[in-house]
Protein backbone atom coordinates (compact mmCIF):
# COMPACT_ATOMS: atom_id res chain seq x y z
CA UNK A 1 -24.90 10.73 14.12
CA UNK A 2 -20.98 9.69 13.96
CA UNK A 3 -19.85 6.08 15.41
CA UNK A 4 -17.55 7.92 17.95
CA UNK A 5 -20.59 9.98 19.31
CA UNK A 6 -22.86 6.68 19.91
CA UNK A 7 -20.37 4.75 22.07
CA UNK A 8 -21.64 4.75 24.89
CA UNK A 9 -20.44 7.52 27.77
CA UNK A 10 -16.68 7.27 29.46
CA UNK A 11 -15.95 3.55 26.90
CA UNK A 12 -12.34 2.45 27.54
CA UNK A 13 -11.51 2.66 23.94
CA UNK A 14 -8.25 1.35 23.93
CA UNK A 15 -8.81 -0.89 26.88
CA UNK A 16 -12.07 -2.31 24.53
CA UNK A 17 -9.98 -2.99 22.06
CA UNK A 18 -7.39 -4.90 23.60
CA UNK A 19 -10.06 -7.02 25.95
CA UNK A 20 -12.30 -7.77 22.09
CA UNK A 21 -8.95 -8.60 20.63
CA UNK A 22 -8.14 -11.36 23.17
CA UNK A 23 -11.64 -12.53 22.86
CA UNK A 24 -11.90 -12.42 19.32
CA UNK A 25 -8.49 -14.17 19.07
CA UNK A 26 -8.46 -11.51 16.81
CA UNK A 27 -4.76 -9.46 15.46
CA UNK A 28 -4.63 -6.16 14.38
CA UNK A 29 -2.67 -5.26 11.33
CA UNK A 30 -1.93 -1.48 10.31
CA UNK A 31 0.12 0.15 7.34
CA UNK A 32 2.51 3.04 7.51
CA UNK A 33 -0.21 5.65 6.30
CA UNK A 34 -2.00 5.09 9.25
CA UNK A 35 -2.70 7.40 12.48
CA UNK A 36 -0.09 7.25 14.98
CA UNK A 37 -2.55 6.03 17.52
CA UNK A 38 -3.30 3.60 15.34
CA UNK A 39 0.02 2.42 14.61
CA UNK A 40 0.90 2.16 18.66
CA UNK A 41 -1.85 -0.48 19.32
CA UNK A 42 -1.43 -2.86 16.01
CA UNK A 43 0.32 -5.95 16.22
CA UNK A 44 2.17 -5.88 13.38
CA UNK A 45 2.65 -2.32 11.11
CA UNK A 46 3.93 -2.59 7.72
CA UNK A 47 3.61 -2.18 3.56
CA UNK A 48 1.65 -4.04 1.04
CA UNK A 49 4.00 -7.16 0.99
CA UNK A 50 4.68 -6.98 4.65
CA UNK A 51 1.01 -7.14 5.40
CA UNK A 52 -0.22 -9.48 2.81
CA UNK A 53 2.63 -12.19 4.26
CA UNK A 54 1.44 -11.51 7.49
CA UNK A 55 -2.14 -12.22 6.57
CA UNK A 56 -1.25 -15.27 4.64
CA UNK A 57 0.54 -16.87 7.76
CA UNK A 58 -1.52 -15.61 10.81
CA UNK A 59 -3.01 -18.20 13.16
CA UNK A 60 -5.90 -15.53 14.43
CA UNK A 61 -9.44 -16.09 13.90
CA UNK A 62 -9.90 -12.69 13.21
CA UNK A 63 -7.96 -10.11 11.29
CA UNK A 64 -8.61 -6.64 12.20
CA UNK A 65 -7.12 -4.58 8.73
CA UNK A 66 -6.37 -0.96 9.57
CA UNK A 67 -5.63 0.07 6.23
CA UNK A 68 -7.60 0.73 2.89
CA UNK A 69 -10.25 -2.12 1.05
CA UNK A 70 -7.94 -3.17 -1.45
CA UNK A 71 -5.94 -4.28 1.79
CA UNK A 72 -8.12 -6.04 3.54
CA UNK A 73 -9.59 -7.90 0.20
CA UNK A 74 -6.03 -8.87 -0.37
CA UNK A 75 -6.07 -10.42 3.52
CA UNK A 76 -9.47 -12.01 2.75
CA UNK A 77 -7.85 -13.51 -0.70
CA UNK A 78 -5.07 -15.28 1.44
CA UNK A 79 -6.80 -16.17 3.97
CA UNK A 80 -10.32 -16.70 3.46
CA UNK A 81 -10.77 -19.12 6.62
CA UNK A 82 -10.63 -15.71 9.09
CA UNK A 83 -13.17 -13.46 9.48
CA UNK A 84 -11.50 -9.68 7.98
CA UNK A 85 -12.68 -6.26 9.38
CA UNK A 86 -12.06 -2.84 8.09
CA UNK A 87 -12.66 -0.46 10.47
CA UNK A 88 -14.09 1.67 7.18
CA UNK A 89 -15.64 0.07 4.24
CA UNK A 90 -15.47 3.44 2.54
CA UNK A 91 -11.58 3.74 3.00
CA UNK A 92 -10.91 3.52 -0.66
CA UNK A 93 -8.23 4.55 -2.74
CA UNK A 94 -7.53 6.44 -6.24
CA UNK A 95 -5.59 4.23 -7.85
CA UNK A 96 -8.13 0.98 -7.71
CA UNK A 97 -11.15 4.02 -8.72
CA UNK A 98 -9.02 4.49 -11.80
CA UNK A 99 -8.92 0.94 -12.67
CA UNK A 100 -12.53 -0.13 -13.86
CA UNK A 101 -12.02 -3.99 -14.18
CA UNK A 102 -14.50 -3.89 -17.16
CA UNK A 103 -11.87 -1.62 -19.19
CA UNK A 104 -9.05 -3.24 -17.55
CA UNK A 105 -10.44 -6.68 -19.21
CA UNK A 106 -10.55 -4.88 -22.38
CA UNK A 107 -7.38 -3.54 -22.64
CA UNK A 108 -5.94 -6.45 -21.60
CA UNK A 109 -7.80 -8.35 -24.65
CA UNK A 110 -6.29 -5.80 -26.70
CA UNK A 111 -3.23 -6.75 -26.01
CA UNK A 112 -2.61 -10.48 -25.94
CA UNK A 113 0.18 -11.10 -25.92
CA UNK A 114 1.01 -8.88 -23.22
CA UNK A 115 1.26 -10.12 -19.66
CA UNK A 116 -0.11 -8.08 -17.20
CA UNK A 117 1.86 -6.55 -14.00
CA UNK A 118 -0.30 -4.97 -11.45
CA UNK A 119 0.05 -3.11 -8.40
CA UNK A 120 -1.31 -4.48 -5.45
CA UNK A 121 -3.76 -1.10 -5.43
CA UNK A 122 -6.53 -2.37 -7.29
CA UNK A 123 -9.68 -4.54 -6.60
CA UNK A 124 -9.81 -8.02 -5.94
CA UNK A 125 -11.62 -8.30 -10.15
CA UNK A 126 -8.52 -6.60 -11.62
CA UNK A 127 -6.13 -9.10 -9.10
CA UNK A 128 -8.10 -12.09 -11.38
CA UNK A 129 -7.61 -10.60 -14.68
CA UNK A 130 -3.42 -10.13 -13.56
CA UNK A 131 -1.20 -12.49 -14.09
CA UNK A 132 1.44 -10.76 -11.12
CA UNK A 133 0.74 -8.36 -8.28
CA UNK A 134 3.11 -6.43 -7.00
CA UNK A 135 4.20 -4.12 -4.65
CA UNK A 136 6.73 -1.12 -4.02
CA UNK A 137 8.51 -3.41 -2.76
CA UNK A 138 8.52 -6.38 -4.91
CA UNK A 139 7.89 -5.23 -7.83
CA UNK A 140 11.73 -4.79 -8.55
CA UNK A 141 12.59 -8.54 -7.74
CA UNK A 142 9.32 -9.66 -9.85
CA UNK A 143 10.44 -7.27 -12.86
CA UNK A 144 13.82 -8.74 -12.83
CA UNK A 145 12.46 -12.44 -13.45
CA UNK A 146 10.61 -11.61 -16.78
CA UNK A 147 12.30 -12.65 -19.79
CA UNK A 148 13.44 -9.19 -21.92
CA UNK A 149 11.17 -10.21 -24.98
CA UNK A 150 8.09 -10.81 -22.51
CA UNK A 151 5.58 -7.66 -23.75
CA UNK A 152 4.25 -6.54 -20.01
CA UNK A 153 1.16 -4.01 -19.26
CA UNK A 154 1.68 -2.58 -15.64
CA UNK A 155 -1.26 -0.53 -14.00
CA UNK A 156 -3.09 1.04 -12.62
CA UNK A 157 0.01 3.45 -11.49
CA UNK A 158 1.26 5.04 -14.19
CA UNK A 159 4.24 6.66 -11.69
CA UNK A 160 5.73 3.51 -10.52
CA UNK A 161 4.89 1.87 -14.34
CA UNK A 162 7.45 4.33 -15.48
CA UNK A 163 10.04 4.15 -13.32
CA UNK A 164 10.03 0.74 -13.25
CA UNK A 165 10.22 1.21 -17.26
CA UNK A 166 13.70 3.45 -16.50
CA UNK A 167 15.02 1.93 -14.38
CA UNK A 168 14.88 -1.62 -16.26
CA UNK A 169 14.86 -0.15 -19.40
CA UNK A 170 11.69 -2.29 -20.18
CA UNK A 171 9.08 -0.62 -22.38
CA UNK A 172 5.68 -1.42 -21.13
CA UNK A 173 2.06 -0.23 -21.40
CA UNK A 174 0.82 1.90 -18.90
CA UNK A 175 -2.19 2.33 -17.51
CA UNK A 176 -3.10 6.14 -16.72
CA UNK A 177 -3.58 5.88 -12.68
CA UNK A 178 -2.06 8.20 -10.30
CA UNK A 179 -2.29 8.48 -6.46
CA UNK A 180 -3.98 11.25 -5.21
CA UNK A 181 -1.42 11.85 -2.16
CA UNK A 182 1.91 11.46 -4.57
CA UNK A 183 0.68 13.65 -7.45
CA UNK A 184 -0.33 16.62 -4.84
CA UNK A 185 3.95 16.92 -4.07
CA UNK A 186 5.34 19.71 -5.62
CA UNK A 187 8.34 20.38 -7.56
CA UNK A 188 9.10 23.90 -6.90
CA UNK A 189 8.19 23.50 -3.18
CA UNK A 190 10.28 20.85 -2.47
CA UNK A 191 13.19 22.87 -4.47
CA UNK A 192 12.72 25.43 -1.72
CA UNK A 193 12.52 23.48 0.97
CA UNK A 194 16.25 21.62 -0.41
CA UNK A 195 17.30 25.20 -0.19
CA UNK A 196 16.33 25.28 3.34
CA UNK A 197 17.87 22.03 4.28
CA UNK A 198 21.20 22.38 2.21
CA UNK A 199 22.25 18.82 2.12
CA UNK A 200 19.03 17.04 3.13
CA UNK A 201 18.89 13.68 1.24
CA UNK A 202 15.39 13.07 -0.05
CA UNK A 203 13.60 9.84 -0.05
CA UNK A 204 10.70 9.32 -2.25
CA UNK A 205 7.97 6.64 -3.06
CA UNK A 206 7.89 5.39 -6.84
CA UNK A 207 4.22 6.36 -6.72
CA UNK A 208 5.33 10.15 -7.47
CA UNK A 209 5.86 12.02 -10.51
CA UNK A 210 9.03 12.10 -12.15
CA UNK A 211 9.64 15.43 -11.66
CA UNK A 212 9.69 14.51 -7.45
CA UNK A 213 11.74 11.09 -8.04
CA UNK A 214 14.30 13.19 -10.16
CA UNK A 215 15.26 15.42 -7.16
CA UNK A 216 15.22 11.74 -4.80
CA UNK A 217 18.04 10.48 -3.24
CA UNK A 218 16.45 6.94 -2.89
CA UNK A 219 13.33 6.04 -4.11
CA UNK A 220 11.14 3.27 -2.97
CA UNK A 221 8.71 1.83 -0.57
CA UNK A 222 7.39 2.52 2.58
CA UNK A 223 9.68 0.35 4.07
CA UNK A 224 12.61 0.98 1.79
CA UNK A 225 12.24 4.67 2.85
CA UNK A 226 12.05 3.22 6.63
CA UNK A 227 15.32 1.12 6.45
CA UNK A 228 17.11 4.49 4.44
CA UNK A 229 16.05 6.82 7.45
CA UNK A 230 17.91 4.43 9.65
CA UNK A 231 21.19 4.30 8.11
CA UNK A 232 21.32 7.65 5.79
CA UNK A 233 24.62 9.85 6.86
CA UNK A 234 22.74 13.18 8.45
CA UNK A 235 20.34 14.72 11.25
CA UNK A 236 17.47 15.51 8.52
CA UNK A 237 15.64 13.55 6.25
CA UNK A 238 12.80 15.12 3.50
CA UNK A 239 10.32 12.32 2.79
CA UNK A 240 8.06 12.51 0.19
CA UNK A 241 5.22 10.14 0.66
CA UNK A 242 2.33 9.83 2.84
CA UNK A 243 3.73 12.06 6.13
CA UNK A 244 2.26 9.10 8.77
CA UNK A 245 5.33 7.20 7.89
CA UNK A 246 7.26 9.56 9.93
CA UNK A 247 5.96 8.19 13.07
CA UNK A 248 7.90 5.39 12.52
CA UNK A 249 10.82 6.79 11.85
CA UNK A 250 10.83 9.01 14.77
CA UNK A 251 10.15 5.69 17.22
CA UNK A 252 13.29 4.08 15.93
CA UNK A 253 15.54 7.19 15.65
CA UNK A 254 13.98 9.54 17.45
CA UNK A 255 17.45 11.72 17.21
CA UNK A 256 17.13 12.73 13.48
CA UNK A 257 14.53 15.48 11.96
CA UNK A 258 12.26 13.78 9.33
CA UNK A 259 10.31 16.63 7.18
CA UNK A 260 7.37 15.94 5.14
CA UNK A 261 7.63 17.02 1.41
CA UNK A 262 5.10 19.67 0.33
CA UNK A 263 2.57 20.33 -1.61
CA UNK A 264 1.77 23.47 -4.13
CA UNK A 265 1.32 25.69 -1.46
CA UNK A 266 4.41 24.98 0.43
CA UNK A 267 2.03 23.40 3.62
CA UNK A 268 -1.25 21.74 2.82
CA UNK A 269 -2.23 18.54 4.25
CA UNK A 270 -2.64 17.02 0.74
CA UNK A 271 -0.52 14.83 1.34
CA UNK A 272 -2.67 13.15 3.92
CA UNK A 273 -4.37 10.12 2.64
CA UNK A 274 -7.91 10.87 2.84
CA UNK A 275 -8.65 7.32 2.56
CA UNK A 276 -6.75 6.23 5.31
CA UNK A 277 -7.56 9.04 7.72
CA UNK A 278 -11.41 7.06 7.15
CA UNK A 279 -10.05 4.91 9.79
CA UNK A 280 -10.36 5.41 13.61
CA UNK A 281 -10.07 3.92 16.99
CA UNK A 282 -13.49 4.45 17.88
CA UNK A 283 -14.49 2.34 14.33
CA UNK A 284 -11.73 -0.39 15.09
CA UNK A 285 -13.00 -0.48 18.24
CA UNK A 286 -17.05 -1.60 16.96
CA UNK A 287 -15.43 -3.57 14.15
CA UNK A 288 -13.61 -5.63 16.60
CA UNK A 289 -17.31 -5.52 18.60
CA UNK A 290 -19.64 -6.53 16.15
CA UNK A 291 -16.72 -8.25 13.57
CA UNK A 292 -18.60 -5.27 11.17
CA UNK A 293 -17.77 -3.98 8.44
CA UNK A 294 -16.79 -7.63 7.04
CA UNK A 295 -14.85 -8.49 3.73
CA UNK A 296 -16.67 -10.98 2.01
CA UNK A 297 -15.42 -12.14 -1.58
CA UNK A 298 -17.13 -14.88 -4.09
CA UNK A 299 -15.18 -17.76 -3.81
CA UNK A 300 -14.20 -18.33 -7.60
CA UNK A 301 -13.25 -14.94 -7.86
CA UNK A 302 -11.51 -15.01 -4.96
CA UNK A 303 -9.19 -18.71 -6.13
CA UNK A 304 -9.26 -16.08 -9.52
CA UNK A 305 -7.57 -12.95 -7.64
CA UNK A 306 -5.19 -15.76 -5.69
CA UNK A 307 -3.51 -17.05 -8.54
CA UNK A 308 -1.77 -13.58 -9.41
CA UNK A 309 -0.97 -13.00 -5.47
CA UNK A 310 0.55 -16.51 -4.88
CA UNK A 311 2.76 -15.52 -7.91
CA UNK A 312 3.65 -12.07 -6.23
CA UNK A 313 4.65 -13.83 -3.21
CA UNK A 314 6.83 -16.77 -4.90
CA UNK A 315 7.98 -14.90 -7.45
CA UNK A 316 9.09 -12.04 -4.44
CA UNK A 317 11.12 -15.09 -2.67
CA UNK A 318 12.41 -16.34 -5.74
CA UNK A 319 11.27 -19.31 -5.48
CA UNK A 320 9.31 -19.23 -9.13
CA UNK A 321 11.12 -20.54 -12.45
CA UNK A 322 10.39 -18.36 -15.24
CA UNK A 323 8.89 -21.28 -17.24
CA UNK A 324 6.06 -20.80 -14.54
CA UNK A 325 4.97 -17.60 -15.82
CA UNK A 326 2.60 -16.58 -18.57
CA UNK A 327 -0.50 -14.48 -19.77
CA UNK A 328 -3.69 -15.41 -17.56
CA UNK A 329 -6.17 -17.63 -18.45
């Protein structure tokens, strides 16, 4: 039997949620790539950096994460006095399955004098072997603080690795991850639909293949690609990531056409996080009820995993010297 089909007959979902949240002195945090309906009852939506500042500084007792684990570990990680929820412990995601931290260790021994630069989508064990996380949208600033003879391995996305590796003209060692949702865009499809929309700009996360970013008119993250749909010249925007981003954009300019990018058959929904889709009202709704599913993390791995997230967040503020960084422990 579901969760939605044992609530009891006629529940006030939404009206549930917002008398438990008050109760629970409890916020509700959301990313882009979540349902609309979703979106419209969190207190705060945003990306990876958005969300992990936002758990770092929140005064609630209780931090509902709509989002995927890796998320809510990283909430748990910066604050590990508030209870975390995920409304889905199975919402997973590609990249962190890619990323064993037992190989991860090992390739990092390999390399030792390498330090390792890792995107915020992996588990809280591969956070304490990094010496930086990063996001989409950080990961720019961060790259730009490391010295040019600094050796760097970046995983576990091997997309964003190597256009950060472009764009800086930094060689580094990738790791062989790959989203799920950003490999299934394809080239020849979205070349057809550019026909269609003569003079379309297209945005694109850093998470897709290079084949997608070369056709991009800007590239980078969920928020990036929020702020460019706001002040791009044009009625019509094609946006290649994760579609549910579009409800944002049509909130704040509800007057342009946003278009998702497609996949290999010109209209599948593989674009959809599965992951993410884990995630309902009806399962916020018990989390918030019985404060289950809860993040729990061992507390030295946990101070372990903090060390390379404090550095993401300084290091994203500048306020780091470069004599502060070096290989992990």
């Amino acid at each position: 039997m579901s969760i939605e089909s044992a609530l009891p007959t006629g529940t006030d979902v939404l009206g549930e949620i917002d008398r438990l949240k008050r109760e629970r002195n409890a916020v509700i945090l959301a990313h882009y790539y979540q349902k609309p309906q979703i979106q419209d009852i969190a207190d705060f939506v945003g990306d990876s950096l958005e969300l992990s500042r936002k758990a770092a500084e929140t005064d609630a007792e209780v931090i509902a994460f709509c989002g995927v684990k890796f998320m809510a570990d990283t909430a748990k990680i910066l604050s590990p006095d508030k209870i975390v929820v995920l409304p889905d412990i199975d919402a997973g995601c590609s990249l962190e399955d890619s990323c064993p931290p037992e190989k991860f260790k090992a390739f990092r021994e390999a390399h030792p004098d390498h330090i390792a630069l890792t995107y915020i989508n992996c588990s809280t064990e591969v956070k304490a072997l990094s010496d930086v996380i990063v996001t989409s949208s950080s990961a720019e600033t961060i790259i730009s603080q490391i010295p040019e003879s600094q050796k760097i391995i970046f995983g576990p996305d091997r997309h964003l690795g190597g256009y950060l590796s472009r764009k800086f003209g930094r060689e580094m060692l990738l790791w062989p991850g790959v989203c799920i949702v950003h490999e299934a865009f394809s080239e020849t499809e979205l070349l057809k639909l550019k026909a269609q929309h003569p003079g379309a700009p297209v945005a694109a996360h850093p998470e897709c293949p290079p084949a997608i970013i070369d056709h991009a008119d800007y590239v980078g993250s969920t928020s990036g690609i929020l702020q460019f749909a706001k002040t791009f010249d044009g009625d019509t925007l094609i946006v290649a990531t994760e579609p549910h981003i579009m409800h944002q954009m049509a909130l704040a300019i509800p007057e342009k056409r946003f278009i998702g990018a497609p996949g290999a058959d010109g209209n599948c929904n593989c674009n959809i996080c599965p992951y993410m889709a884990l995630n309902t009202l009806e399962k916020l709704y018990i989390a918030l009820r019985d404060l289950e599913p809860r993040i729990e993390i061992e507390e030295g791995l946990r101070l372990a995993a903090r060390r390379s997230l404090d550095r993401m967040l300084e290091m994203a503020s500048g306020t780091v010297g470069l004599g502060d960084l070096g290989p992990a422990a």
